[in-house]
Protein backbone atom coordinates (compact mmCIF):
# COMPACT_ATOMS: atom_id res chain seq x y z
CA UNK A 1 77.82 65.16 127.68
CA UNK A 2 76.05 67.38 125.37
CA UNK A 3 74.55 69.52 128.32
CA UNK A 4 78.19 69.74 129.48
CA UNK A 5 79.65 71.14 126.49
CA UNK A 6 76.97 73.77 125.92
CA UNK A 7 77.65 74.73 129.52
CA UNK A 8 80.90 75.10 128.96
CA UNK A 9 81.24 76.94 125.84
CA UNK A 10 78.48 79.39 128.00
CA UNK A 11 80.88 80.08 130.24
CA UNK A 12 83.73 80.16 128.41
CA UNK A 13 82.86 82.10 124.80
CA UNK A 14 86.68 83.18 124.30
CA UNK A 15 87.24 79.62 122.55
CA UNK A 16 84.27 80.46 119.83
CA UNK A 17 85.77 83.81 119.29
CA UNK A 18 89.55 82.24 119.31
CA UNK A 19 88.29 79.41 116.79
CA UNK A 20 86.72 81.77 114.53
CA UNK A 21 89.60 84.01 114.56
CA UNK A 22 91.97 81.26 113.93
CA UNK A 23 89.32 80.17 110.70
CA UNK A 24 90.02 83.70 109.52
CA UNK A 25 93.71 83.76 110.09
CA UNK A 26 93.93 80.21 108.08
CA UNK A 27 91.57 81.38 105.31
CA UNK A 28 93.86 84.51 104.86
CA UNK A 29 96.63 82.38 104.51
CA UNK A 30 95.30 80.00 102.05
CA UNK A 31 94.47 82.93 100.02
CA UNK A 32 97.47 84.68 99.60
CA UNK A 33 99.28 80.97 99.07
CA UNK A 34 97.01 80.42 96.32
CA UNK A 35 97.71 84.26 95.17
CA UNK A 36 101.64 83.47 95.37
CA UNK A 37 101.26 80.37 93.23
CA UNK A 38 99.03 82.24 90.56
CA UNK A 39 101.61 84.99 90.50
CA UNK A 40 104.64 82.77 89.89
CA UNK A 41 103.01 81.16 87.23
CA UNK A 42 102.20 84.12 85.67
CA UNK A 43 105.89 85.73 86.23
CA UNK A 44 107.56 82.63 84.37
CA UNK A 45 104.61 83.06 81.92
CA UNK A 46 105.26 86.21 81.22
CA UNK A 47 109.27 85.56 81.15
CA UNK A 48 109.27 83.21 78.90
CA UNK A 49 106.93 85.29 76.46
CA UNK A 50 109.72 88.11 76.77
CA UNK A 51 112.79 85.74 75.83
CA UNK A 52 110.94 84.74 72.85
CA UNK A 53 109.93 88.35 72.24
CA UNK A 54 113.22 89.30 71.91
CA UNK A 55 114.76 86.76 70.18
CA UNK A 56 112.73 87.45 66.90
């Protein structure tokens, strides 16, 4: 089994470089979702400190 599956990621490295691409792509993603969340919070953070700004 193990011999098998070293053998066959030898002969076939596109799956390492397509797994590690797709660990990249997901990280990216998880970033800029986390960024996005951040950013709304500070937006309606920010918006409410304006309302309240204004109204004194």
């Amino acid at each position: 089994m193990e011999g098998g599956l070293i053998n066959f990621l030898e002969t076939n490295s596109i799956y390492i470089v397509m797994f590690i691409v797709l660990v990249v792509w997901l990280g990216i993603f998880l970033f800029m979702l986390n960024t996005d969340k951040r950013l709304k919070e500070i937006e309606k953070e920010l918006e409410h400190s304006g309302s309240a700004t204004k109204e004194n």
